[in-house]
Protein backbone atom coordinates (compact mmCIF):
# COMPACT_ATOMS: atom_id res chain seq x y z
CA UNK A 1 -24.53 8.87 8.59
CA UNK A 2 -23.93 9.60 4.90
CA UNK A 3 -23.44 6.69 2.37
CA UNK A 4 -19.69 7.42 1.60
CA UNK A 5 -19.05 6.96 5.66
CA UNK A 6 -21.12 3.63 5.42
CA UNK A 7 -19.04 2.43 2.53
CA UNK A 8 -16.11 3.08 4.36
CA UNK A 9 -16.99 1.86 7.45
CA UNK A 10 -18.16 -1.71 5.82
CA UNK A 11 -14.83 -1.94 3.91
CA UNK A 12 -12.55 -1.51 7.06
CA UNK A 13 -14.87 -4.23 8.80
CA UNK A 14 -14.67 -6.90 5.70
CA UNK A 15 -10.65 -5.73 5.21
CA UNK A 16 -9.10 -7.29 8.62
CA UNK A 17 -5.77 -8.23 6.72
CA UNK A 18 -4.56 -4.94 6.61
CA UNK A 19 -5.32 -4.04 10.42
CA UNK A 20 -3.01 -7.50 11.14
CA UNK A 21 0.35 -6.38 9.47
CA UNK A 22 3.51 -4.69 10.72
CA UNK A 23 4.81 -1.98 8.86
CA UNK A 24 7.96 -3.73 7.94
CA UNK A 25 4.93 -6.60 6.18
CA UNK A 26 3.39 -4.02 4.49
CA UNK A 27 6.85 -2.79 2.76
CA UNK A 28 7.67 -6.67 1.92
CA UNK A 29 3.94 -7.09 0.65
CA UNK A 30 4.35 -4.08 -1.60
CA UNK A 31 7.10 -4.85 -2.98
CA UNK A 32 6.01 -8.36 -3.99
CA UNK A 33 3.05 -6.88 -5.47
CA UNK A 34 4.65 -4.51 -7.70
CA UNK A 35 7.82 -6.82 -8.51
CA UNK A 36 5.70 -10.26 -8.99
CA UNK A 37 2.01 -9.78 -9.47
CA UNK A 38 2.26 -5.62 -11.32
CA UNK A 39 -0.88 -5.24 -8.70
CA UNK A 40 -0.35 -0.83 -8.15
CA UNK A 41 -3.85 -0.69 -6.75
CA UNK A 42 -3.12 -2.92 -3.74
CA UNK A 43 -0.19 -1.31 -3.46
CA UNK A 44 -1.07 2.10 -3.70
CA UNK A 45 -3.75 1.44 -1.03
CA UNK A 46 -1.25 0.31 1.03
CA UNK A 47 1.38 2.79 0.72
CA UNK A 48 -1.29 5.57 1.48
CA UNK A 49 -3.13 3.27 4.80
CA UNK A 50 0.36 2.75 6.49
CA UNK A 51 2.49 6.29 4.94
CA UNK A 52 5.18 4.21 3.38
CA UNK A 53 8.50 6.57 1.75
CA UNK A 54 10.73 6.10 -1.24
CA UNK A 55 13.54 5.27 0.76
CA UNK A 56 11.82 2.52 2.91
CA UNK A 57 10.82 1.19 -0.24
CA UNK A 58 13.87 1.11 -1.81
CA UNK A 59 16.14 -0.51 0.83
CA UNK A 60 13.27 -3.52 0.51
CA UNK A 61 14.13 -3.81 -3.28
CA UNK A 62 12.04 -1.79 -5.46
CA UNK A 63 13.48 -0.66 -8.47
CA UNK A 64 13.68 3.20 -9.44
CA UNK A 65 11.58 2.86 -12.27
CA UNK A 66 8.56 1.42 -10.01
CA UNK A 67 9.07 4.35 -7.45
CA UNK A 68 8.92 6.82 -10.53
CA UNK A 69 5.24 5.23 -11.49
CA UNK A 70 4.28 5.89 -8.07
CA UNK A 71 4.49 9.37 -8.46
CA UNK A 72 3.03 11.53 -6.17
CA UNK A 73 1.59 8.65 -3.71
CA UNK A 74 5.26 8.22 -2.11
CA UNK A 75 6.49 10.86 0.28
């Protein structure tokens, strides 16, 4: 096994939190990271992990400027 598969293996085993949440969590956590902490790497790795979309986004609250800085992440 190559190191980048070991690296990625021991961050999905340390990183339970993610594994726990609903979808409809991860949109509310996202949101509250980019509206009240301005934390995109946390939310960028959550967008990609659970395939979140502009629109779901949107109906939660996020403004159109934050979905522009997302760029290409969001579907």
């Amino acid at each position: 096994m190559g190191k980048a598969k070991q690296r990625s293996f021991a961050r999905a085993r340390n990183s339970y939190k993610k594994y726990d949440m609903t979808r409809e969590q991860a949109v509310d956590f996202v949101v509250s990271e980019l509206i009240i902490n301005n934390n995109y790497d946390n939310a960028k790795e959550f967008i990609m992990l659970f395939g979140l979309t502009a629109d779901e986004l949107g109906e939660a609250g996020l403004s159109y400027e934050h979905l522009r800085s997302l760029g290409r992440i969001i579907k």
